[in-house]
C-alpha atoms as a PDB file:
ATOM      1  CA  UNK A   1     165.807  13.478-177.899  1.00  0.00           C
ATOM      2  CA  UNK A   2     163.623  16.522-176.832  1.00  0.00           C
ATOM      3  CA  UNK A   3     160.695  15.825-174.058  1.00  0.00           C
ATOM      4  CA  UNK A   4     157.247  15.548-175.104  1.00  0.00           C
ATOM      5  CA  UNK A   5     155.540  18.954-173.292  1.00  0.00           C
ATOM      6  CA  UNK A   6     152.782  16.375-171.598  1.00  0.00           C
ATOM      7  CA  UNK A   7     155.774  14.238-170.237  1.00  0.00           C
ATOM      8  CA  UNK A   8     157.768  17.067-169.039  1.00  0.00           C
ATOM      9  CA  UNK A   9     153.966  18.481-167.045  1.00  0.00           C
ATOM     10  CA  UNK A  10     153.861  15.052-165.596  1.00  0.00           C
ATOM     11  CA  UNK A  11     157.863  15.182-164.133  1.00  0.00           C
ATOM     12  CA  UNK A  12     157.042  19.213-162.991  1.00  0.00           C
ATOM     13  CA  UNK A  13     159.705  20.005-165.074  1.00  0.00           C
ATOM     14  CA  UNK A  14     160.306  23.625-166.369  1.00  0.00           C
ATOM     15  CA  UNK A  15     158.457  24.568-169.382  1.00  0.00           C
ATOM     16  CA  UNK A  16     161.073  26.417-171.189  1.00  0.00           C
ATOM     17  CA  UNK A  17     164.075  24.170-170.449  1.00  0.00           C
ATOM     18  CA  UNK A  18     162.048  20.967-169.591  1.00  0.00           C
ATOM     19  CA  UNK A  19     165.160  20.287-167.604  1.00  0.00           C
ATOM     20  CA  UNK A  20     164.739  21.876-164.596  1.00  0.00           C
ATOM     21  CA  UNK A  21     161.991  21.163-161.685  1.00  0.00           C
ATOM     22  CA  UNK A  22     159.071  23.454-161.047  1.00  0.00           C
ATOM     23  CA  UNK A  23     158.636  22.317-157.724  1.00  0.00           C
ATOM     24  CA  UNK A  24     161.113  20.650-154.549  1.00  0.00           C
ATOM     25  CA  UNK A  25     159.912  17.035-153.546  1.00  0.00           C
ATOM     26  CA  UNK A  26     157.116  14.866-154.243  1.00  0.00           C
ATOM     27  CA  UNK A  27     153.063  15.792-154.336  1.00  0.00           C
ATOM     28  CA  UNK A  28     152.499  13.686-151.420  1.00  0.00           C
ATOM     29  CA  UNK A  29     154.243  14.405-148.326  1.00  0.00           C
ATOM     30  CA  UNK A  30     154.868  15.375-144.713  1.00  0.00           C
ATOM     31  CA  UNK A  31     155.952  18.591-145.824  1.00  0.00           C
ATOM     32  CA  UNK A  32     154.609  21.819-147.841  1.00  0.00           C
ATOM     33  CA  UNK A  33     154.632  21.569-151.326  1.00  0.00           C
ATOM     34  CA  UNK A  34     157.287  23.941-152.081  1.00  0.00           C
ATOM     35  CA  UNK A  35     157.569  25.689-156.004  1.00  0.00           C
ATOM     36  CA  UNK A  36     161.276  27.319-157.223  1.00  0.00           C
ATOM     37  CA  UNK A  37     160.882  30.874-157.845  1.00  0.00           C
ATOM     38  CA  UNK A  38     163.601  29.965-160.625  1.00  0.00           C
ATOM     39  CA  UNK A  39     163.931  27.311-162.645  1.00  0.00           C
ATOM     40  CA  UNK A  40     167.639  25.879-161.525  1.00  0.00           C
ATOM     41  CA  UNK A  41     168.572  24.942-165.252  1.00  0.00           C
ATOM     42  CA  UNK A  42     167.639  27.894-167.060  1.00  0.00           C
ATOM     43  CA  UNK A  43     166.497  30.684-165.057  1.00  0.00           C
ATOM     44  CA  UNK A  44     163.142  31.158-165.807  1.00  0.00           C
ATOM     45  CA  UNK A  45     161.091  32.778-163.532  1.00  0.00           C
ATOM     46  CA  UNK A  46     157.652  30.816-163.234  1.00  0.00           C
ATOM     47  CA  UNK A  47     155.354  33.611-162.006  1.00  0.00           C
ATOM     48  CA  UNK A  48     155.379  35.925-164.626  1.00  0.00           C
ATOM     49  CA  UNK A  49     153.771  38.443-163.373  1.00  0.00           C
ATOM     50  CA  UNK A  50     152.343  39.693-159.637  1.00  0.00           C
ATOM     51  CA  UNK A  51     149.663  37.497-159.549  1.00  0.00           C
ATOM     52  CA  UNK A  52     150.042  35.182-162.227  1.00  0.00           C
ATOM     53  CA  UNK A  53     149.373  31.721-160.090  1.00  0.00           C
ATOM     54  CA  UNK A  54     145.218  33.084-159.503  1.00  0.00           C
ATOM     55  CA  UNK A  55     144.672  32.042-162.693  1.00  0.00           C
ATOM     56  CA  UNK A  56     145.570  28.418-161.733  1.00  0.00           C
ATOM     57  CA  UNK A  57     142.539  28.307-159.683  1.00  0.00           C
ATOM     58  CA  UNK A  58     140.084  28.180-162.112  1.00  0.00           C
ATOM     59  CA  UNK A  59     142.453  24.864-163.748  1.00  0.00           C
ATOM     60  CA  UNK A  60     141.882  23.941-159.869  1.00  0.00           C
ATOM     61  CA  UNK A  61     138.489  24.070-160.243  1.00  0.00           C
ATOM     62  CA  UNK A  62     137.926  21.876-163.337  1.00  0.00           C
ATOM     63  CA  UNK A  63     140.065  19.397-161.778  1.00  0.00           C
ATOM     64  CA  UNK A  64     137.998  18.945-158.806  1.00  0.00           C
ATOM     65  CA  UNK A  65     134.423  19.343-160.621  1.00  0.00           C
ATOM     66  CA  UNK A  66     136.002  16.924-162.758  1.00  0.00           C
ATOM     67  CA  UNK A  67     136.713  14.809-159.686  1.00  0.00           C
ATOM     68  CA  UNK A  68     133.486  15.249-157.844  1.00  0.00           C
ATOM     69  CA  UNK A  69     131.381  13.648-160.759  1.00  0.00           C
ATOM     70  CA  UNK A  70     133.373  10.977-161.656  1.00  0.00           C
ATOM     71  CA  UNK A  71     133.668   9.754-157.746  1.00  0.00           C
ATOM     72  CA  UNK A  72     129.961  10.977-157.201  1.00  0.00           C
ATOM     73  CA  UNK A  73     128.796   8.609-160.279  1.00  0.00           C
ATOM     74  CA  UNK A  74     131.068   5.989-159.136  1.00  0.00           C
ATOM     75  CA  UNK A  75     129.558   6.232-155.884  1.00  0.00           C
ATOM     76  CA  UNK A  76     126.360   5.922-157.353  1.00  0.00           C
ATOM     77  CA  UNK A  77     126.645   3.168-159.448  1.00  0.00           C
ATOM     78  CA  UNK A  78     128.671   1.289-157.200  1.00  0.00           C
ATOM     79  CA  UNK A  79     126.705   1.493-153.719  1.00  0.00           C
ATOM     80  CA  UNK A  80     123.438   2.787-155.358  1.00  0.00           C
ATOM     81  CA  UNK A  81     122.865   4.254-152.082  1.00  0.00           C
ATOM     82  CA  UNK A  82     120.054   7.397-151.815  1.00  0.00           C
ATOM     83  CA  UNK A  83     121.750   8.394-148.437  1.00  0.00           C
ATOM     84  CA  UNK A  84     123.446  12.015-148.728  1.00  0.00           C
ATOM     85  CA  UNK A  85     125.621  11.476-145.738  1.00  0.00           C
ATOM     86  CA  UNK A  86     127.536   8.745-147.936  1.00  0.00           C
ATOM     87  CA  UNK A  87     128.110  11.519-150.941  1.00  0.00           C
ATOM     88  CA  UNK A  88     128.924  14.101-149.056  1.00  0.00           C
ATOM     89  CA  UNK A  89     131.384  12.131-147.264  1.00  0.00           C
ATOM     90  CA  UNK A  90     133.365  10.626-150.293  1.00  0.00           C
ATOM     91  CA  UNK A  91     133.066  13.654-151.818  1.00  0.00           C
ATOM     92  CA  UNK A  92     134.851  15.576-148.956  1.00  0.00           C
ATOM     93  CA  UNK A  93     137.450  13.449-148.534  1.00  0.00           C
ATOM     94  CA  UNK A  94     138.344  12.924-152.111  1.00  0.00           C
ATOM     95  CA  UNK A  95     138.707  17.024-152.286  1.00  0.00           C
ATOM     96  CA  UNK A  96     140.644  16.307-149.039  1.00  0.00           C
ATOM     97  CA  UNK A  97     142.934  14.035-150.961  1.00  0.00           C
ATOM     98  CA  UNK A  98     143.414  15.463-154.309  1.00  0.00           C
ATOM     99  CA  UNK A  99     143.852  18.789-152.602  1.00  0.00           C
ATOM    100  CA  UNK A 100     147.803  18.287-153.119  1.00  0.00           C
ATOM    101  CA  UNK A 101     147.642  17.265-156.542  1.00  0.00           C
ATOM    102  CA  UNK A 102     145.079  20.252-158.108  1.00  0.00           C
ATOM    103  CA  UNK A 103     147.355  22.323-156.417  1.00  0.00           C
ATOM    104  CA  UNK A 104     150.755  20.884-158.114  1.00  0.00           C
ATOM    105  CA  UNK A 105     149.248  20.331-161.566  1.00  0.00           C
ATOM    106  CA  UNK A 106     146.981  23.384-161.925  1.00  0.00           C
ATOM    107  CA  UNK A 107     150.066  25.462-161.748  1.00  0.00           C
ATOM    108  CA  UNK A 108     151.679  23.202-164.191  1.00  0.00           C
ATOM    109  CA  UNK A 109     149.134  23.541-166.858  1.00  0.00           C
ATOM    110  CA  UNK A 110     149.251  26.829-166.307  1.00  0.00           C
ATOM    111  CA  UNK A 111     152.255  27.165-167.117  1.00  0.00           C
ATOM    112  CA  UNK A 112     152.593  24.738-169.879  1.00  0.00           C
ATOM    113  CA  UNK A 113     149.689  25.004-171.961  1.00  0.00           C
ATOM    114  CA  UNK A 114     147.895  28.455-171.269  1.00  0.00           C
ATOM    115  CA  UNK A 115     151.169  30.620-170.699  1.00  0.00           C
ATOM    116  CA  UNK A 116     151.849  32.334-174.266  1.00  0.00           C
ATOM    117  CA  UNK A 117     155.004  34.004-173.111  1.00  0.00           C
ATOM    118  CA  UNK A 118     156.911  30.643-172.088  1.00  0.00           C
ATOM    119  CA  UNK A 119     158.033  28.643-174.964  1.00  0.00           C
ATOM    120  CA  UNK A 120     159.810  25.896-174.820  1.00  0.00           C
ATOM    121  CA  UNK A 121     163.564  26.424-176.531  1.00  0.00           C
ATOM    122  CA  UNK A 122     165.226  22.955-176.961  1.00  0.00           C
ATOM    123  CA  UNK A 123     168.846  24.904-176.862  1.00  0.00           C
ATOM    124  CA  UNK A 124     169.061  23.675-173.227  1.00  0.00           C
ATOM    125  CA  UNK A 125     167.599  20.406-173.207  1.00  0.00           C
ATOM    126  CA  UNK A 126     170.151  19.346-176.012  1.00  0.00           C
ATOM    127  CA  UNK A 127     172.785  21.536-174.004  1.00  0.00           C
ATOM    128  CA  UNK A 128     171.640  19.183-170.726  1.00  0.00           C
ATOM    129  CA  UNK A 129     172.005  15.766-172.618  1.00  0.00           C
ATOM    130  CA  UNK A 130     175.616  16.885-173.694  1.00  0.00           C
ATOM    131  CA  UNK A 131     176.929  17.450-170.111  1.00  0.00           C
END
């Protein structure tokens, strides 16, 4: 059975092979999130190009704008505060926090769903389940 390209995203698994993992460890961590410059099922080289991972900024940035107003109208609703020390605060550390996972999953949509040159082939998923 072939993995859905969301579910595959979610695991950081490769988007040609959806076998193999984008990145070493978990998003949260003592350590440095850490991305394969191959993909160890299939050999896929994630950054396509010199460069390519700049885009994934701008996916970075609708994440956190994306985070700011939901927490900032949560915030809002919840405390009903009018004291810009208490925004600014949650705000901060929530960028603080999430930091990790824009990182991870910008690069992942990237490279799942605005990456025309990487399509999935499902030749070594079905080659994986038959191992």
């Amino acid at each position: 059975m072939t993995t859905s390209r969301f579910t595959a995203m979610a695991q950081s698994k490769c988007p040609k092979c959806r076998v193999g993992k984008v990145f070493e460890g978990p998003v949260y961590g003592f350590k440095k999130q850490k991305m394969h410059e191959r993909c160890p099922h299939c050999g896929l080289k994630f950054e396509v190009e010199p460069g390519y991972f700049y885009a994934a900024m701008y996916v970075s940035y609708a994440f956190s704008v994306a985070e700011v107003v939901a927490l900032g109208l949560a915030t809002a609703m919840l405390t009903k505060s009018e004291s810009p020390w208490l925004y600014v605060s949650v705000l901060f550390g929530a960028i603080l926090i999430f930091a990790p996972f824009n990182l991870r999953y910008s690069r992942l949509v990237l490279l799942h769903y605005l990456s025309p040159k990487i399509v999935y082939n499902p030749a070594y998923e079905i080659a994986s389940e038959q191992k």
